[in-house]
Protein backbone atom coordinates (compact mmCIF):
# COMPACT_ATOMS: atom_id res chain seq x y z
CA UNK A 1 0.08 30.74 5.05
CA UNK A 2 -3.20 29.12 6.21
CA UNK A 3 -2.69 25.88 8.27
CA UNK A 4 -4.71 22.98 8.23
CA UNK A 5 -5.07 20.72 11.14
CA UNK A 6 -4.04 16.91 11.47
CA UNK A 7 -7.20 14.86 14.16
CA UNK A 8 -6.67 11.61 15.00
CA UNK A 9 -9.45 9.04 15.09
CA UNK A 10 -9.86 5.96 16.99
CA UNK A 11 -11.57 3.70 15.18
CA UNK A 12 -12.78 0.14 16.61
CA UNK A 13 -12.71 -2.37 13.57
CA UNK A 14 -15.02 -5.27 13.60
CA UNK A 15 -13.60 -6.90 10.69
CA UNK A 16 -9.76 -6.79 11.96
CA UNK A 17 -11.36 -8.32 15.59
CA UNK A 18 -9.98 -11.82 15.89
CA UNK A 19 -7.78 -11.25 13.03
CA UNK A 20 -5.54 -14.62 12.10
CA UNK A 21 -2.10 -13.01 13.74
CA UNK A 22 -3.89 -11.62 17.05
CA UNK A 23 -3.34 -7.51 15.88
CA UNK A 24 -5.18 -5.04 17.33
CA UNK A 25 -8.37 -3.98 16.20
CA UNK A 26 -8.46 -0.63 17.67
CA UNK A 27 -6.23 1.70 14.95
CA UNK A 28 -5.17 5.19 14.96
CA UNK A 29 -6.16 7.24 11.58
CA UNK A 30 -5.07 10.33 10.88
CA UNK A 31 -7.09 12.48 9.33
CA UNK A 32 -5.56 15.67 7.53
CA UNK A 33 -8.25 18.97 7.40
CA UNK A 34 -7.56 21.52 4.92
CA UNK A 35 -7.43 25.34 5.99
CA UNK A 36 -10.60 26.94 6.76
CA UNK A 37 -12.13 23.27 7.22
CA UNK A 38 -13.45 24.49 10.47
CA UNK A 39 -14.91 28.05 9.29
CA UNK A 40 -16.85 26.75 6.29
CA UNK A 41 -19.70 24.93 5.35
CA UNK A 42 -17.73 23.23 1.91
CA UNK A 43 -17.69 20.13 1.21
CA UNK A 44 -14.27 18.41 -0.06
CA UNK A 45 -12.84 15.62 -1.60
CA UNK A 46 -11.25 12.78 0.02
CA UNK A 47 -8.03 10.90 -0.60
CA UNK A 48 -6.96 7.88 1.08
CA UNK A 49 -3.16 7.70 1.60
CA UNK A 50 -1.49 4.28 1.69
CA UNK A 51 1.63 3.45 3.54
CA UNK A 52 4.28 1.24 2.43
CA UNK A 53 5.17 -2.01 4.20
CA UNK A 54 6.20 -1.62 7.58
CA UNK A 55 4.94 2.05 7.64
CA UNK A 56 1.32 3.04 9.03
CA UNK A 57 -0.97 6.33 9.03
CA UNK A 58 0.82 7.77 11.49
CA UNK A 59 4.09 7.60 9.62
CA UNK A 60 2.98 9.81 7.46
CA UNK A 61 3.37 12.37 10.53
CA UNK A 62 6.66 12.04 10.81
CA UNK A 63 9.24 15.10 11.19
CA UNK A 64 12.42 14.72 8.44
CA UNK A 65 15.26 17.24 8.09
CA UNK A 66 15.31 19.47 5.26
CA UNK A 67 11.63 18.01 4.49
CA UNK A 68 8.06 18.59 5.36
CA UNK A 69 5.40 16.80 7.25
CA UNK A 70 2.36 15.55 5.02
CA UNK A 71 0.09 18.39 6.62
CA UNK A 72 3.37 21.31 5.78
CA UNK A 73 3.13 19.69 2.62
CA UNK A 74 -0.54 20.07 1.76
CA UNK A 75 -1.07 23.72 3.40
CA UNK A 76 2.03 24.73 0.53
CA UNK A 77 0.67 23.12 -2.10
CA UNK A 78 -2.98 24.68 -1.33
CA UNK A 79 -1.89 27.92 -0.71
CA UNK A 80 0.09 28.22 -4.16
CA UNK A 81 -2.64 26.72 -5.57
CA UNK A 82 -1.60 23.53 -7.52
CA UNK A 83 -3.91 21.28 -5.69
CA UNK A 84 -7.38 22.34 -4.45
CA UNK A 85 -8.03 21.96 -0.76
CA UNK A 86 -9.10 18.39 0.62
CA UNK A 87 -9.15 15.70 3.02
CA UNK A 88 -6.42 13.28 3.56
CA UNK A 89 -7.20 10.14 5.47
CA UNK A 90 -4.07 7.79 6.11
CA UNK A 91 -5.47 4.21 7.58
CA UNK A 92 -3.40 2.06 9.89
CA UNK A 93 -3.18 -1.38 7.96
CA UNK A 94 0.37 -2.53 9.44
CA UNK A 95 0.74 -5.82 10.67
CA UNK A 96 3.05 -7.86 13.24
CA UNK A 97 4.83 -8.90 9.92
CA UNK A 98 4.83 -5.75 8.51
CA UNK A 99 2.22 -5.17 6.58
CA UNK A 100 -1.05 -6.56 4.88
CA UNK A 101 -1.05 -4.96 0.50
CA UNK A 102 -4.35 -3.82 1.92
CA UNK A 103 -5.72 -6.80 0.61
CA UNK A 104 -8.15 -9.47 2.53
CA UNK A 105 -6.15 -12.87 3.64
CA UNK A 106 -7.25 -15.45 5.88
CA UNK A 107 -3.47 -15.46 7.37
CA UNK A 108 -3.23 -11.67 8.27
CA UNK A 109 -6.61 -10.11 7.95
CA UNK A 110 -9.39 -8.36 6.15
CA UNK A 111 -7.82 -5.23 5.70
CA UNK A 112 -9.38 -4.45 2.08
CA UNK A 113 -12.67 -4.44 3.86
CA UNK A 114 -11.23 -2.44 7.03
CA UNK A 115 -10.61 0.72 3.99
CA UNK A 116 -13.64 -0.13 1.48
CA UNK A 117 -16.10 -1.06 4.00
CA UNK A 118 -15.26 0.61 7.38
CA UNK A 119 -12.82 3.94 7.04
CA UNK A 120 -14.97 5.13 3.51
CA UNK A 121 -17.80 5.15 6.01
CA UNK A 122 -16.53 6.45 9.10
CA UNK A 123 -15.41 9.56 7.13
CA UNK A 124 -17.75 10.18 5.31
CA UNK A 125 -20.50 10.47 7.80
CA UNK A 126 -18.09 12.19 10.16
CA UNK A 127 -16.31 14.66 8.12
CA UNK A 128 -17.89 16.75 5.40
CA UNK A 129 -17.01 15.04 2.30
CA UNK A 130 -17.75 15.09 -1.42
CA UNK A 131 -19.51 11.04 -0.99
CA UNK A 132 -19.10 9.72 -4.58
CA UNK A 133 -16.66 7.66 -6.61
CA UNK A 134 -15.75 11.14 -8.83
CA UNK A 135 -14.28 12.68 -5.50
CA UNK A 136 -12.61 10.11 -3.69
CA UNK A 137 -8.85 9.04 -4.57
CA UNK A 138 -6.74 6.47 -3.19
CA UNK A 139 -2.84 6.77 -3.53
CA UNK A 140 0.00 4.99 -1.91
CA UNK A 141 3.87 4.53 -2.25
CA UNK A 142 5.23 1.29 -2.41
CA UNK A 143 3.53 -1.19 -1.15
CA UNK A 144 0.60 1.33 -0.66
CA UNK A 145 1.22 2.55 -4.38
CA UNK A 146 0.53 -1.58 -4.72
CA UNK A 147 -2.72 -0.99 -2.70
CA UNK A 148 -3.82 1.68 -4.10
CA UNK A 149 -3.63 0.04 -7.71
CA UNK A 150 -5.68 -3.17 -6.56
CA UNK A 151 -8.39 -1.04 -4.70
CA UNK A 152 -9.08 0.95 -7.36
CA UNK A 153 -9.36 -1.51 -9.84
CA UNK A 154 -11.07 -4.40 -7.33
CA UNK A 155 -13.82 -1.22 -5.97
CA UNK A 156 -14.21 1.34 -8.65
CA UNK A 157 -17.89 2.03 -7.29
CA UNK A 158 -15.85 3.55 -4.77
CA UNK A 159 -12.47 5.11 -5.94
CA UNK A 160 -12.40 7.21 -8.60
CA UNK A 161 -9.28 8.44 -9.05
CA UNK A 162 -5.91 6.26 -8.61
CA UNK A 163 -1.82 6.79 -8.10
CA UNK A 164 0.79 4.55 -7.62
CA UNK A 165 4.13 5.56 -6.43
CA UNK A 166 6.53 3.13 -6.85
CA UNK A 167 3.94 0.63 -6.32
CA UNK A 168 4.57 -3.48 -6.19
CA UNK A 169 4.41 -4.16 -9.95
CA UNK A 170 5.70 -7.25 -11.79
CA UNK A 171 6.34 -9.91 -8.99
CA UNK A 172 8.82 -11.57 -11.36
CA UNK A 173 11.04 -8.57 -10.89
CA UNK A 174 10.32 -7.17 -7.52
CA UNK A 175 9.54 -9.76 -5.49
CA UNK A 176 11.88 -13.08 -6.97
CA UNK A 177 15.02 -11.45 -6.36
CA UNK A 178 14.49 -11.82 -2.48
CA UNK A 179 13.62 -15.42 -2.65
CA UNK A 180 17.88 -16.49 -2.44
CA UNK A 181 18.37 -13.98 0.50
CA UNK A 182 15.69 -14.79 2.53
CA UNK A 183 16.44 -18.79 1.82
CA UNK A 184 19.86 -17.98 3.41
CA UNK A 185 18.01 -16.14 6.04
CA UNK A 186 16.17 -19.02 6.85
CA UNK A 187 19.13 -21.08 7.89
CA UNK A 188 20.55 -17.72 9.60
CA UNK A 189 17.75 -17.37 11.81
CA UNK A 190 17.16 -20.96 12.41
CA UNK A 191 14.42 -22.08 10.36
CA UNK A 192 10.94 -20.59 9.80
CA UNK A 193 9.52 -21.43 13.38
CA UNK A 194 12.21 -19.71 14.68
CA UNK A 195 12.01 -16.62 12.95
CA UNK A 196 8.40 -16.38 12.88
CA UNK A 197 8.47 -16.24 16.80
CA UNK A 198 11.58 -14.00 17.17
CA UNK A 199 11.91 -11.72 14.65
CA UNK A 200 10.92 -8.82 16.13
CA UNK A 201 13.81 -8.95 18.70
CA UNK A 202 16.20 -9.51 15.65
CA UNK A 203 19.32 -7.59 15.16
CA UNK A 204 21.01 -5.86 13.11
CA UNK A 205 17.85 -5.42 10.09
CA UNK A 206 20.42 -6.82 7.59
CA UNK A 207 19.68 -7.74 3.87
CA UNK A 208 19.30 -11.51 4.57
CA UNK A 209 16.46 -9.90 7.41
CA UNK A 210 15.02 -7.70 5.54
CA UNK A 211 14.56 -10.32 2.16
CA UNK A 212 12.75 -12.94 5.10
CA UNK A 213 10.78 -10.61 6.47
CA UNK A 214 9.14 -9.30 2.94
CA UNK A 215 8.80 -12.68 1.46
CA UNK A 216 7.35 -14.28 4.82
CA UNK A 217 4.63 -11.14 4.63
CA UNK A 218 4.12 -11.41 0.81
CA UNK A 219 3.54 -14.96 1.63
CA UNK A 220 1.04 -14.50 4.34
CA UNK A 221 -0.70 -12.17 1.99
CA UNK A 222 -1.00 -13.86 -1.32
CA UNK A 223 -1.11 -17.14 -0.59
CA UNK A 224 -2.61 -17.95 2.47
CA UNK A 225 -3.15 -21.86 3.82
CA UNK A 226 -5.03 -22.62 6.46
CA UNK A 227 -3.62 -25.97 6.61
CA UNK A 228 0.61 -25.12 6.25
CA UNK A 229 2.64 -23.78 9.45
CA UNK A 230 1.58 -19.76 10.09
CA UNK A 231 -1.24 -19.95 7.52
CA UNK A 232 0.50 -19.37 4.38
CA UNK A 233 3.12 -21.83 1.72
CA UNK A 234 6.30 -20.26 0.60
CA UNK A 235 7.18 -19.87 -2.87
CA UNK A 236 9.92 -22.12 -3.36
CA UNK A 237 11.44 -25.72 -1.84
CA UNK A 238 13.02 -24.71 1.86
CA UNK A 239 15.72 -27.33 1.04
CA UNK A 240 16.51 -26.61 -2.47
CA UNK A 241 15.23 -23.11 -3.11
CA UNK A 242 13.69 -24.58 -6.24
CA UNK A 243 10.41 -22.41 -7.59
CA UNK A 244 6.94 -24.14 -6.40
CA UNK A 245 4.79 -22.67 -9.35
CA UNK A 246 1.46 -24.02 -7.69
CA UNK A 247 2.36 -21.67 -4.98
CA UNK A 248 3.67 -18.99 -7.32
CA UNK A 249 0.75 -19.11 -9.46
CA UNK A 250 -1.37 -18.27 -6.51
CA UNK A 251 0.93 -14.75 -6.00
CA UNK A 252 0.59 -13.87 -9.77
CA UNK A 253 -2.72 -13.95 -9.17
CA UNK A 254 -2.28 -10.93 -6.98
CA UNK A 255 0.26 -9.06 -9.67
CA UNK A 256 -1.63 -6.31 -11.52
CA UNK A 257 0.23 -6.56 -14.46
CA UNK A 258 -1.32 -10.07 -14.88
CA UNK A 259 -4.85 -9.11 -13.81
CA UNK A 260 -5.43 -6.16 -15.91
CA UNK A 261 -7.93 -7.56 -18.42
CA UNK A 262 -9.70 -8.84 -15.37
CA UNK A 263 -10.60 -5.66 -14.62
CA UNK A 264 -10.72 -3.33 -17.74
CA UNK A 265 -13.80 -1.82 -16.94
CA UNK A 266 -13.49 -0.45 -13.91
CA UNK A 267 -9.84 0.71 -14.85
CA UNK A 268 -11.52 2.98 -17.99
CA UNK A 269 -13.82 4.06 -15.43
CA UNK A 270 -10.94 5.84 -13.40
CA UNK A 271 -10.84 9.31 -14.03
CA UNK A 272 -7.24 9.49 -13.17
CA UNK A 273 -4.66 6.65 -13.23
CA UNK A 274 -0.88 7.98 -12.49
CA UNK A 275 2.14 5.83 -12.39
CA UNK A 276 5.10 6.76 -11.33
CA UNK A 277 9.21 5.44 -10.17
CA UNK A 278 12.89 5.84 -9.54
CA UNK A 279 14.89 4.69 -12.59
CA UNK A 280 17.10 3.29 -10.18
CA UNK A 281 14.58 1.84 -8.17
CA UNK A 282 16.06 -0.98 -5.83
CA UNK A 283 13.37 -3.41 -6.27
CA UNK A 284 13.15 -2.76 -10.02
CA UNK A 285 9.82 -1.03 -10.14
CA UNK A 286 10.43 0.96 -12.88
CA UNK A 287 9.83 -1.86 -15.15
CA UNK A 288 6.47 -2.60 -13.32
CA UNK A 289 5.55 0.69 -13.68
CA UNK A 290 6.30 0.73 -17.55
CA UNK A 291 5.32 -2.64 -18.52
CA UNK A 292 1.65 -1.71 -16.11
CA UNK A 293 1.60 1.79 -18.83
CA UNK A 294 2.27 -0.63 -22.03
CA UNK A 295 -0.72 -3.13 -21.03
CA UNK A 296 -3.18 0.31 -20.51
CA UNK A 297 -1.75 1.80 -23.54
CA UNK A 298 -2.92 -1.63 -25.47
CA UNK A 299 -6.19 -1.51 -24.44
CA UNK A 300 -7.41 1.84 -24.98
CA UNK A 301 -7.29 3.30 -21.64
CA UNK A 302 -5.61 6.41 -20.32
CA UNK A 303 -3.15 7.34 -17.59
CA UNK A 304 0.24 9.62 -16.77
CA UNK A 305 3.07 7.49 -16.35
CA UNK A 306 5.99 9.57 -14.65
CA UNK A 307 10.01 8.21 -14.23
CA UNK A 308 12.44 10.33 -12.26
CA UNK A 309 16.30 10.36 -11.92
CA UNK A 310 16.22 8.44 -8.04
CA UNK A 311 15.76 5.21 -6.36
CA UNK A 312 13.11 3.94 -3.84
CA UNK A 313 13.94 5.73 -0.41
CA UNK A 314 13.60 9.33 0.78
CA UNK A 315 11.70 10.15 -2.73
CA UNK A 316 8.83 12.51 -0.82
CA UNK A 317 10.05 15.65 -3.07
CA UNK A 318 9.03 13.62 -6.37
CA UNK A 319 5.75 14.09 -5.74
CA UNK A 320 5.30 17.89 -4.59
């Protein structure tokens, strides 16, 4: 079987310079080239391949028993055929909190312009790709199934084709049920100062952890304050855990399941939209997924939505 090859750039961002939370600018892409790339003259389509919160590019990389790496995985897939050969770029948009939804935020960083305006670029006057909207995909798991959603619909002059694994979908269901554990985690840890300056030396990763970390990142990310502590306001009361809907307001604002008529153009311009989850999905994005499919379905506009018999974790078979 014909092997492709895996190059890693090193790419100097000038929008992530300075960012909010003092991450480097410098990041590590990963660029998967399809078999042959070197001995032909073809040009090839380009897919974008988003990470999940607290993963990265180079995660993608990664060795797993009884599994394959994202390049063994591509050279099978081309070589029986069921996709055509093609460039996978997988950008670095992790953050000292974990991670940024690959959106802009003036707590964390413009990492929806690092993809749309910098890597799209880069690539495709580097590498020899097919340069148009038709031929360029973006797809994600997770929180990058979450990314790839919003950058498709927010820059369809740009991405033509979209899927969501498991993506964040319906904040009421994926994101509220953290708000109680990472309350307790705030007393745990000692407070939000505390934690924000010591987390990363924190642990065991426990559930009360790992609630605090994804709300204080979700926070960061969808609604930023330049005026509160660390940039961003917290959903709900620190003292009481009641809801502040100002603040929650702001996140729906960010939920595509709330947006969509916001952007029905571009999302009947997409030549592919795919959906897909666990029916035993941990952070109930099943329902996203399917209540995401029932608002396209409304309107007119066509997609594949997908449910398997799994949960969240270790799902990389579900989509070969």
């Amino acid at each position: 079987m014909s092997q492709g090859t895996i190059t890693i750039e090193t790419i100097a961002s000038e929008v992530l310079r300075g960012n909010p939370i003092g991450d480097p600018f410098v990041r590590r892409v990963p660029i998967y080239l399809p078999p042959d790339y070197d001995k032909s003259s073809a040009r090839y389509p380009v897919v974008f391949v988003l990470a999940g919160f607290t993963g990265r590019g180079l995660t993608f990389l990664n060795d797993a028993p009884w599994g394959e790496t994202i390049a063994e995985r591509m050279d099978r897939l081309i070589a029986q055929g069921k996709v055509q050969p093609m460039i996978l770029v997988m950008p670095d948009c992790f953050t000292r909190i974990g991670g940024s939804q690959y959106i802009n935020s003036p707590a964390v960083g413009r990492y929806e312009d690092h993809v749309t305006q910098e890597l799209v670029a880069f690539v495709d006057n580097k590498y020899r790709t097919i340069a148009d909207r038709d031929h360029r995909a973006v797809v994600g798991k997770s929180s990058g199934g979450y990314g790839a959603v919003m950058l498709a619909m927010r820059h369809p002059e740009i991405f033509g084709i979209m899927a969501s694994h498991s993506g964040d979908l319906y904040f009421e269901f994926c994101y509220k049920p953290d708000f109680a554990g990472a309350l307790r985690g705030l007393k745990k840890y000692g407070g939000l100062d505390k934690f924000w300056n010591e987390f990363s030396t924190i642990h065991p990763h426990d559930r009360e952890f790992n609630a605090l970390l994804n709300i204080v990142a979700m926070s960061a990310c969808y609604s930023p304050n330049p005026n509160a502590p660390h940039g961003f306001d917290l959903p709900f009361d620190l003292e009481t855990g009641e809801l502040r809907d100002d603040v929650w307001q702001r996140w729906l604002a960010w939920d595509p399941v709330c947006i969509v008529d916001q952007h029905l153009d571009a999302l009947r311009s997409l030549r592919l939209i795919y959906l897909d989850a666990g029916l035993r999905d941990e952070f109930n994005l099943q329902y996203g997924a399917r209540i995401f499919a029932k608002r396209l379905k409304e309107r007119g506009i066509n997609f594949v939505h997908a449910e398997f018999d799994d949960g969240h974790f270790d799902i990389r078979y579900s989509v070969s």
